[in-house]
PDB file of N, CA and C in Angstrom:
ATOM      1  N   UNK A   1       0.835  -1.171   0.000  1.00  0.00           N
ATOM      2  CA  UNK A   1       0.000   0.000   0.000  1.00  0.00           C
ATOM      3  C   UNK A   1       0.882   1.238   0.000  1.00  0.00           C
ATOM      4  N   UNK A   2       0.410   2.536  -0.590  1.00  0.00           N
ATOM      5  CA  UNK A   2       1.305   3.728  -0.417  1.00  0.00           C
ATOM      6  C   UNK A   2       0.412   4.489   0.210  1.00  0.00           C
ATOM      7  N   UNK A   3       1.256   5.245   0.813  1.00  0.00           N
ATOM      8  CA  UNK A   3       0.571   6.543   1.631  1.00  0.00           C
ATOM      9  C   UNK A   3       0.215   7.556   0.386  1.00  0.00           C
ATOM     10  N   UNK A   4      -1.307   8.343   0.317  1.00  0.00           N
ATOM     11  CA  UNK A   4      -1.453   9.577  -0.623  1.00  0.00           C
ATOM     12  C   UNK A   4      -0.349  10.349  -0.613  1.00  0.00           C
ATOM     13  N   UNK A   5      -0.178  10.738  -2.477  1.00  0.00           N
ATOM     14  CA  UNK A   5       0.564  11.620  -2.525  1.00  0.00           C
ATOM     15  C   UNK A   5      -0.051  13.493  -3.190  1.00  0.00           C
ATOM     16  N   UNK A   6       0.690  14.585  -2.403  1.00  0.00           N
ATOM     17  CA  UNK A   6      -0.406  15.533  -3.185  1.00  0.00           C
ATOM     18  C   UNK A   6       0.722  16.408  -3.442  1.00  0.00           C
ATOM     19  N   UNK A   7       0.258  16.642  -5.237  1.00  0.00           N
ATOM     20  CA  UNK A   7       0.798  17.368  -6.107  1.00  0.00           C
ATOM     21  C   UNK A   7      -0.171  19.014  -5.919  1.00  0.00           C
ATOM     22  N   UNK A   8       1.167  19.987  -6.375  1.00  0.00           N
ATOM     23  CA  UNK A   8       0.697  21.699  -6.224  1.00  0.00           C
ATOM     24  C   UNK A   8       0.873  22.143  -7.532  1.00  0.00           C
ATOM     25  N   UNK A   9       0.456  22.874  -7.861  1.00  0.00           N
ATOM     26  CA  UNK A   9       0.649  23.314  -9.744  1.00  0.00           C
ATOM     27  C   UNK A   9       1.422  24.538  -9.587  1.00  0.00           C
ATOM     28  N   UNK A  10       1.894  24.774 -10.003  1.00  0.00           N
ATOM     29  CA  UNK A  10       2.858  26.036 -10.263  1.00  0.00           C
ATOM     30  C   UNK A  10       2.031  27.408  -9.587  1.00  0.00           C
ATOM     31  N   UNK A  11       0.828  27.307  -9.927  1.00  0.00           N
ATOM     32  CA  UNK A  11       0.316  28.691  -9.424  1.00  0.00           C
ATOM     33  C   UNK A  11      -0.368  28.630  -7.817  1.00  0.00           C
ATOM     34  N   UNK A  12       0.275  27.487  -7.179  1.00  0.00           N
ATOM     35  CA  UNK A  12       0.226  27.305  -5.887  1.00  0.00           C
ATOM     36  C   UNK A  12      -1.120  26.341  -5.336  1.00  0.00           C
ATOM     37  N   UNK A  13      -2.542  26.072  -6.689  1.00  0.00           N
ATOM     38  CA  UNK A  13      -3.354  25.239  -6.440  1.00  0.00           C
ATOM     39  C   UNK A  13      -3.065  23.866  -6.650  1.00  0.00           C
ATOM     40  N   UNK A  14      -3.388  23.256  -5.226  1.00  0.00           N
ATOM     41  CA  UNK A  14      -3.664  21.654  -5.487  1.00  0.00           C
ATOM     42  C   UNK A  14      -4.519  20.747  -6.956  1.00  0.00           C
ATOM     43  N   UNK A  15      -3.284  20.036  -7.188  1.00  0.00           N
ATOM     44  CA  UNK A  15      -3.928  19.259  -8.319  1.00  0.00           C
ATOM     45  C   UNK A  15      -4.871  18.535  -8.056  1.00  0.00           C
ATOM     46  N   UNK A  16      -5.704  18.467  -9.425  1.00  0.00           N
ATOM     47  CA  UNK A  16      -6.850  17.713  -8.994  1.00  0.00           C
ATOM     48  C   UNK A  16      -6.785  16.608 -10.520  1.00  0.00           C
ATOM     49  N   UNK A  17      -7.789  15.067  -9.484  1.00  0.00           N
ATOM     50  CA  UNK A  17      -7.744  14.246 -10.282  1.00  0.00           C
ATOM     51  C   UNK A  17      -8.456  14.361 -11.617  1.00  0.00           C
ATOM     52  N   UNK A  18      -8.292  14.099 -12.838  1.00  0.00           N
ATOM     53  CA  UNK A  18      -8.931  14.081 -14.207  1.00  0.00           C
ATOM     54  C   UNK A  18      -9.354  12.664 -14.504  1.00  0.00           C
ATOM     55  N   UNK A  19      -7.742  12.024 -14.588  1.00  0.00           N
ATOM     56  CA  UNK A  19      -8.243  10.651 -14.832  1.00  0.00           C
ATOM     57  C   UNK A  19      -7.205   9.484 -14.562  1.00  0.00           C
ATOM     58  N   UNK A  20      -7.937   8.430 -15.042  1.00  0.00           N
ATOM     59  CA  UNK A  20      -6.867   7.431 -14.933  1.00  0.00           C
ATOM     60  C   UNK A  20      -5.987   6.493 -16.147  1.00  0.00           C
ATOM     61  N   UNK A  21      -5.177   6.463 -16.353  1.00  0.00           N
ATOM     62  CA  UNK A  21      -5.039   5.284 -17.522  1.00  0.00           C
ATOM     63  C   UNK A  21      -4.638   3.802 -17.341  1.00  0.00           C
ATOM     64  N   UNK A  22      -5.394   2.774 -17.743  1.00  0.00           N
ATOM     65  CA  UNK A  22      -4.614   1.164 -17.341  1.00  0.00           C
ATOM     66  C   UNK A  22      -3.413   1.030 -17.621  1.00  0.00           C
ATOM     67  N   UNK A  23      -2.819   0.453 -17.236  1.00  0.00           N
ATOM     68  CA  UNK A  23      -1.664  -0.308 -17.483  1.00  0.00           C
ATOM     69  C   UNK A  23      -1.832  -1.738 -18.843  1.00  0.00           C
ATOM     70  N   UNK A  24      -0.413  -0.639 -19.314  1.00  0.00           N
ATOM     71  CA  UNK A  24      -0.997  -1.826 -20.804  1.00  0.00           C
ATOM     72  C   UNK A  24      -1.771  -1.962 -21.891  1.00  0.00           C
ATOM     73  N   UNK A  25      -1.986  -0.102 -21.924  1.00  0.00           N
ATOM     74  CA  UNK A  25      -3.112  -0.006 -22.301  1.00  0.00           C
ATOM     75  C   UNK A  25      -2.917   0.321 -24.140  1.00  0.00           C
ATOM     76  N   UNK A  26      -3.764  -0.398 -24.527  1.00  0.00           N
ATOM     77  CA  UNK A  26      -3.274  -1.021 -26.274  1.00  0.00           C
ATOM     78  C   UNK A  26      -3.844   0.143 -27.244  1.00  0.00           C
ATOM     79  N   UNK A  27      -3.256   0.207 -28.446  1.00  0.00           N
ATOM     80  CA  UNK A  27      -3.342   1.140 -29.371  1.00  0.00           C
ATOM     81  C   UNK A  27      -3.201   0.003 -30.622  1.00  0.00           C
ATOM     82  N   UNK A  28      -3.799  -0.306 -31.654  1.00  0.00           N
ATOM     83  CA  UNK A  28      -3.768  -0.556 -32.998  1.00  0.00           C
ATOM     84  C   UNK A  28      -2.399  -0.022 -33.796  1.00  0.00           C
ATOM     85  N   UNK A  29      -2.137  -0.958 -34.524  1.00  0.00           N
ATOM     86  CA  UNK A  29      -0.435  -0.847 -35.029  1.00  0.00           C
ATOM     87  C   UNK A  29      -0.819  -0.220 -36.570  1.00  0.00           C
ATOM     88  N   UNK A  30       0.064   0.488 -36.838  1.00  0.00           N
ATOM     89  CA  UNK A  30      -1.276   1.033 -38.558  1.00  0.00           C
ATOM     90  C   UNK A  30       0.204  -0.285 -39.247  1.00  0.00           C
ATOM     91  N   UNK A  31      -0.429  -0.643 -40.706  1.00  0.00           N
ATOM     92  CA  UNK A  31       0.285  -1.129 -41.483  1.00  0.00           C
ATOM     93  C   UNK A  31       1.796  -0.431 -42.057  1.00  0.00           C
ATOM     94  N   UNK A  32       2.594  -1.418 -41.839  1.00  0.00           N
ATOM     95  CA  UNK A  32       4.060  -0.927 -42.025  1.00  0.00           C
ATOM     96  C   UNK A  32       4.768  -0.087 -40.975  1.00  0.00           C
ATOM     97  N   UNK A  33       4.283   0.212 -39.750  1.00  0.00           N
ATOM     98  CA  UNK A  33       4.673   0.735 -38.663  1.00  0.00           C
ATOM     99  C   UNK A  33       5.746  -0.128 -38.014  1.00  0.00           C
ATOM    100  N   UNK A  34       6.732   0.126 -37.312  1.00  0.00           N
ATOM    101  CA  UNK A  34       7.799  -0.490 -36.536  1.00  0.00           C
ATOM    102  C   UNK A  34       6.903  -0.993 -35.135  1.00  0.00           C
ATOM    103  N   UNK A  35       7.511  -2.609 -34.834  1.00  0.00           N
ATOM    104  CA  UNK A  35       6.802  -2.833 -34.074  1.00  0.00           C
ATOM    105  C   UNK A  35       7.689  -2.389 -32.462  1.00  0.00           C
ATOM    106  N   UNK A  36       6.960  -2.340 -31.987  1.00  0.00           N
ATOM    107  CA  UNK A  36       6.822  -1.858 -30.101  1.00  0.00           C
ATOM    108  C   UNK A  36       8.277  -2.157 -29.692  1.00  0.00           C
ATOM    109  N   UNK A  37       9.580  -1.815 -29.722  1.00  0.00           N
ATOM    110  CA  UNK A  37      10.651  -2.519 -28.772  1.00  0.00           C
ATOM    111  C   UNK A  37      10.034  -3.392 -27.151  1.00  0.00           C
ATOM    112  N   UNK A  38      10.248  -4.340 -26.719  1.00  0.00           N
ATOM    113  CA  UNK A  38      10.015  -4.930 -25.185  1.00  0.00           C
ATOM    114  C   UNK A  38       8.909  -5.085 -25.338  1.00  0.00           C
ATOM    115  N   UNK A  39       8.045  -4.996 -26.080  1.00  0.00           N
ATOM    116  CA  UNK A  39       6.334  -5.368 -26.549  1.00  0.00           C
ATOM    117  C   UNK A  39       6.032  -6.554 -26.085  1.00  0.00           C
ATOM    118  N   UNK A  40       4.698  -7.497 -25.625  1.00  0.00           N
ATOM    119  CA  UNK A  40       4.448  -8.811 -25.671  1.00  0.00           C
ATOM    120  C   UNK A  40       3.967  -8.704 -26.961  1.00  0.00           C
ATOM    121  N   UNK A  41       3.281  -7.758 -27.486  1.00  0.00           N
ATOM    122  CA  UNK A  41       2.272  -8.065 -28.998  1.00  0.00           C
ATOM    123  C   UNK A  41       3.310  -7.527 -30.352  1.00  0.00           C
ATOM    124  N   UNK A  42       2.800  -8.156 -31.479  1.00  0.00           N
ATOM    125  CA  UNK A  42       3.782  -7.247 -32.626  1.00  0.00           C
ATOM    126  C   UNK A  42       2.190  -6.531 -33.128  1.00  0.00           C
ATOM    127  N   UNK A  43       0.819  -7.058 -32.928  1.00  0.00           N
ATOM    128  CA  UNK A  43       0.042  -6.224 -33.603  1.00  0.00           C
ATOM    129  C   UNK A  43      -0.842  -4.683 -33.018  1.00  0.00           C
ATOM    130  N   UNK A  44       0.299  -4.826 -31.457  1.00  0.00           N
ATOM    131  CA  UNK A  44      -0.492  -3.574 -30.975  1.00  0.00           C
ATOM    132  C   UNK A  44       0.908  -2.766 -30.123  1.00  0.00           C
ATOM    133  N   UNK A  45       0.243  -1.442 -29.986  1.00  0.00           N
ATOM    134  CA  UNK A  45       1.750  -0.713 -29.079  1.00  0.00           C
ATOM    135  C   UNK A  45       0.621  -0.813 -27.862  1.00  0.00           C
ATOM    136  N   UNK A  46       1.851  -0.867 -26.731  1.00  0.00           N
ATOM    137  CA  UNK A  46       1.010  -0.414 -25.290  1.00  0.00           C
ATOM    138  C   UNK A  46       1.949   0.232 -24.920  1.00  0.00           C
ATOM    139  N   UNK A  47       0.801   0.838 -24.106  1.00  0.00           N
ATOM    140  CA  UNK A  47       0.872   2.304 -23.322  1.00  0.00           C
ATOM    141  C   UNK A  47       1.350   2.040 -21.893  1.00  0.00           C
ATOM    142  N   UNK A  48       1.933   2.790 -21.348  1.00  0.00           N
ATOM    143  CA  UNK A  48       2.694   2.804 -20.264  1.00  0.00           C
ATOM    144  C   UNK A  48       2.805   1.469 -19.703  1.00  0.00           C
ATOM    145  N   UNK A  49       3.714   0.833 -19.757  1.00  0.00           N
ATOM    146  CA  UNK A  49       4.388  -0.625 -19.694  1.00  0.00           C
ATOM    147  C   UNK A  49       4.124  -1.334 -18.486  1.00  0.00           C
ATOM    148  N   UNK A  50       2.982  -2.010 -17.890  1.00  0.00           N
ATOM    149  CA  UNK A  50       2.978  -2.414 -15.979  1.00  0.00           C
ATOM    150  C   UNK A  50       2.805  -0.692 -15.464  1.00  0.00           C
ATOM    151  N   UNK A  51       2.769   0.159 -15.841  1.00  0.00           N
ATOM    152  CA  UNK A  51       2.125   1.021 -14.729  1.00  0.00           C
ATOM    153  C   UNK A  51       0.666   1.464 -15.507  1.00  0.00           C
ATOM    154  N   UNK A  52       0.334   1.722 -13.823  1.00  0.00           N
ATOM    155  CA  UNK A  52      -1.107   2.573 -14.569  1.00  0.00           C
ATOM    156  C   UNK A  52      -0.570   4.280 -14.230  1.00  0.00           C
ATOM    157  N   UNK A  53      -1.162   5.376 -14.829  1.00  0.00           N
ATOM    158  CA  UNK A  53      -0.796   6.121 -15.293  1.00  0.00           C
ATOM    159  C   UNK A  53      -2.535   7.499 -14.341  1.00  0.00           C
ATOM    160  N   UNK A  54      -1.959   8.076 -13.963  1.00  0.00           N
ATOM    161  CA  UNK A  54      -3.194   9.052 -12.894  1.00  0.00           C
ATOM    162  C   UNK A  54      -2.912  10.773 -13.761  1.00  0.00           C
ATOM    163  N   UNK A  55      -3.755  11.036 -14.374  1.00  0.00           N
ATOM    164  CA  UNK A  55      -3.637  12.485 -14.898  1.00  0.00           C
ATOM    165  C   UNK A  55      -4.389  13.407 -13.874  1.00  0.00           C
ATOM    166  N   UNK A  56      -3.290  14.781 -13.417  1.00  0.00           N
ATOM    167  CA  UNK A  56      -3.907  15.690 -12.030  1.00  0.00           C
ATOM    168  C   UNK A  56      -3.851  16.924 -13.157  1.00  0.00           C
ATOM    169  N   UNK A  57      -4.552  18.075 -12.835  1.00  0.00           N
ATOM    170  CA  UNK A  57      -4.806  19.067 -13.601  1.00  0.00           C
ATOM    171  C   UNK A  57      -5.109  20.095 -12.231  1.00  0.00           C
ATOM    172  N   UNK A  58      -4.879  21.574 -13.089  1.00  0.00           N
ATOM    173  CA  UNK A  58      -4.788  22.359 -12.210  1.00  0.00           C
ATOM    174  C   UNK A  58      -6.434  22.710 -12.114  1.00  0.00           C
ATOM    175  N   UNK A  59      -6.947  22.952 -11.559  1.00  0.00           N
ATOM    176  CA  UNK A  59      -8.544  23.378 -10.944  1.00  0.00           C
ATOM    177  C   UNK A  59      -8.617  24.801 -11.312  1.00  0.00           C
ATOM    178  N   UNK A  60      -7.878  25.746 -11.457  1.00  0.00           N
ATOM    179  CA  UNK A  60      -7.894  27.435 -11.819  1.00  0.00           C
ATOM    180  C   UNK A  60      -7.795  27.354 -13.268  1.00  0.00           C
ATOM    181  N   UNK A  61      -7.329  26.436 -13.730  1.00  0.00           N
ATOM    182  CA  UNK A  61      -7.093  25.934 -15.405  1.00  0.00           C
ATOM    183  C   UNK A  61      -6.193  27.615 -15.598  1.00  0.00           C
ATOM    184  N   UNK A  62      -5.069  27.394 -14.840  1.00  0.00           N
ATOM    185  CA  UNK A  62      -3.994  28.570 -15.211  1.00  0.00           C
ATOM    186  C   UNK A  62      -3.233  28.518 -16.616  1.00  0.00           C
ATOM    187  N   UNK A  63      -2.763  27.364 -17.352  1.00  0.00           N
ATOM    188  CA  UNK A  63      -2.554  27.051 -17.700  1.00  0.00           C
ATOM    189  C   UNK A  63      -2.664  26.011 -18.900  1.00  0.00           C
ATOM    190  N   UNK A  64      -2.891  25.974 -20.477  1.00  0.00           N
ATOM    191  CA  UNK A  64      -3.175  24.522 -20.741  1.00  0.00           C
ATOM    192  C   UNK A  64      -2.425  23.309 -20.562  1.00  0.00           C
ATOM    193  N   UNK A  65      -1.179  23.563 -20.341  1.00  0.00           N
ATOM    194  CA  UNK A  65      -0.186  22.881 -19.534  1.00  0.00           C
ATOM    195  C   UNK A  65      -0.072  22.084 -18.104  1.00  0.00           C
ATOM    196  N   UNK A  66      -0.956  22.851 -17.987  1.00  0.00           N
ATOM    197  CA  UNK A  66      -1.159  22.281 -16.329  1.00  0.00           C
ATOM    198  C   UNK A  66      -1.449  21.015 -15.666  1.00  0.00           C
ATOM    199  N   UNK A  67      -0.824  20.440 -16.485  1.00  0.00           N
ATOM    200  CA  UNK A  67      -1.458  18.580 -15.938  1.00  0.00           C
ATOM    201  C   UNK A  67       0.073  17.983 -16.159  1.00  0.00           C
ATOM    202  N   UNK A  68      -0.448  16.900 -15.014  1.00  0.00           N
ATOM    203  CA  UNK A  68       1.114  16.453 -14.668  1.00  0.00           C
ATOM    204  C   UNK A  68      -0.043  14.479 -14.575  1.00  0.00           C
ATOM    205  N   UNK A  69       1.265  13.926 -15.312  1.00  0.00           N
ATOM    206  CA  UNK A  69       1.056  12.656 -15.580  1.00  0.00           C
ATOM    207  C   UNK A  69       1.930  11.631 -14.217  1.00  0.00           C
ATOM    208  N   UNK A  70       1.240  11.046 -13.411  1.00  0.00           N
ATOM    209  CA  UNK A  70       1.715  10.499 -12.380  1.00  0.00           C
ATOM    210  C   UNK A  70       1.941   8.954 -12.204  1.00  0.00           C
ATOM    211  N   UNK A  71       2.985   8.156 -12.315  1.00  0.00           N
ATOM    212  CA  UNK A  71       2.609   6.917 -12.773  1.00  0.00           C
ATOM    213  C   UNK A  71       2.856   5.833 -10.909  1.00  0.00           C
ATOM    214  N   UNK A  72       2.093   5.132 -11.441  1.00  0.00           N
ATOM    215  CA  UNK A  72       1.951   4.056  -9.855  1.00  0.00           C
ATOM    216  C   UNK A  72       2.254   2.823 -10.530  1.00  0.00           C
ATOM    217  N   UNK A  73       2.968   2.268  -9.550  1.00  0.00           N
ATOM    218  CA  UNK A  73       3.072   0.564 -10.001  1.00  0.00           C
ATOM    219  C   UNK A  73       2.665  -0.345  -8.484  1.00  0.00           C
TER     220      UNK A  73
END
């Protein structure tokens, strides 16, 4: 288990959660594309490799930048 962690955005507001992404999470390979280096599949790429992936965004929306990608394993 981990203890919560809390992210601040540059303009001093607490991030807030948006979303989440799975672990592993698959995308369609287009034809003639290079396949995935460390991949299990050759017909799909995945997305962040064993982690899942937590998107925080700033709440004042200071920024369109303002989101920070947080990964957990």
């Amino acid at each position: 288990m981990q203890d919560p962690e809390y992210y601040r955005c540059a303009c001093g507001s607490e991030l807030a959660f948006v979303c989440q992404v799975p672990e592993n999470w698959e995308f369609g390979v287009r034809p003639g594309a290079p396949v995935q280096p460390y991949s299990i599949r050759d017909d799909a790429y995945l997305l962040f490799l064993g982690h899942e992936v937590y998107l925080l965004a700033c709440p004042k929306r200071c920024d369109p930048a303002a989101v920070l990608p947080v990964n957990q394993n």
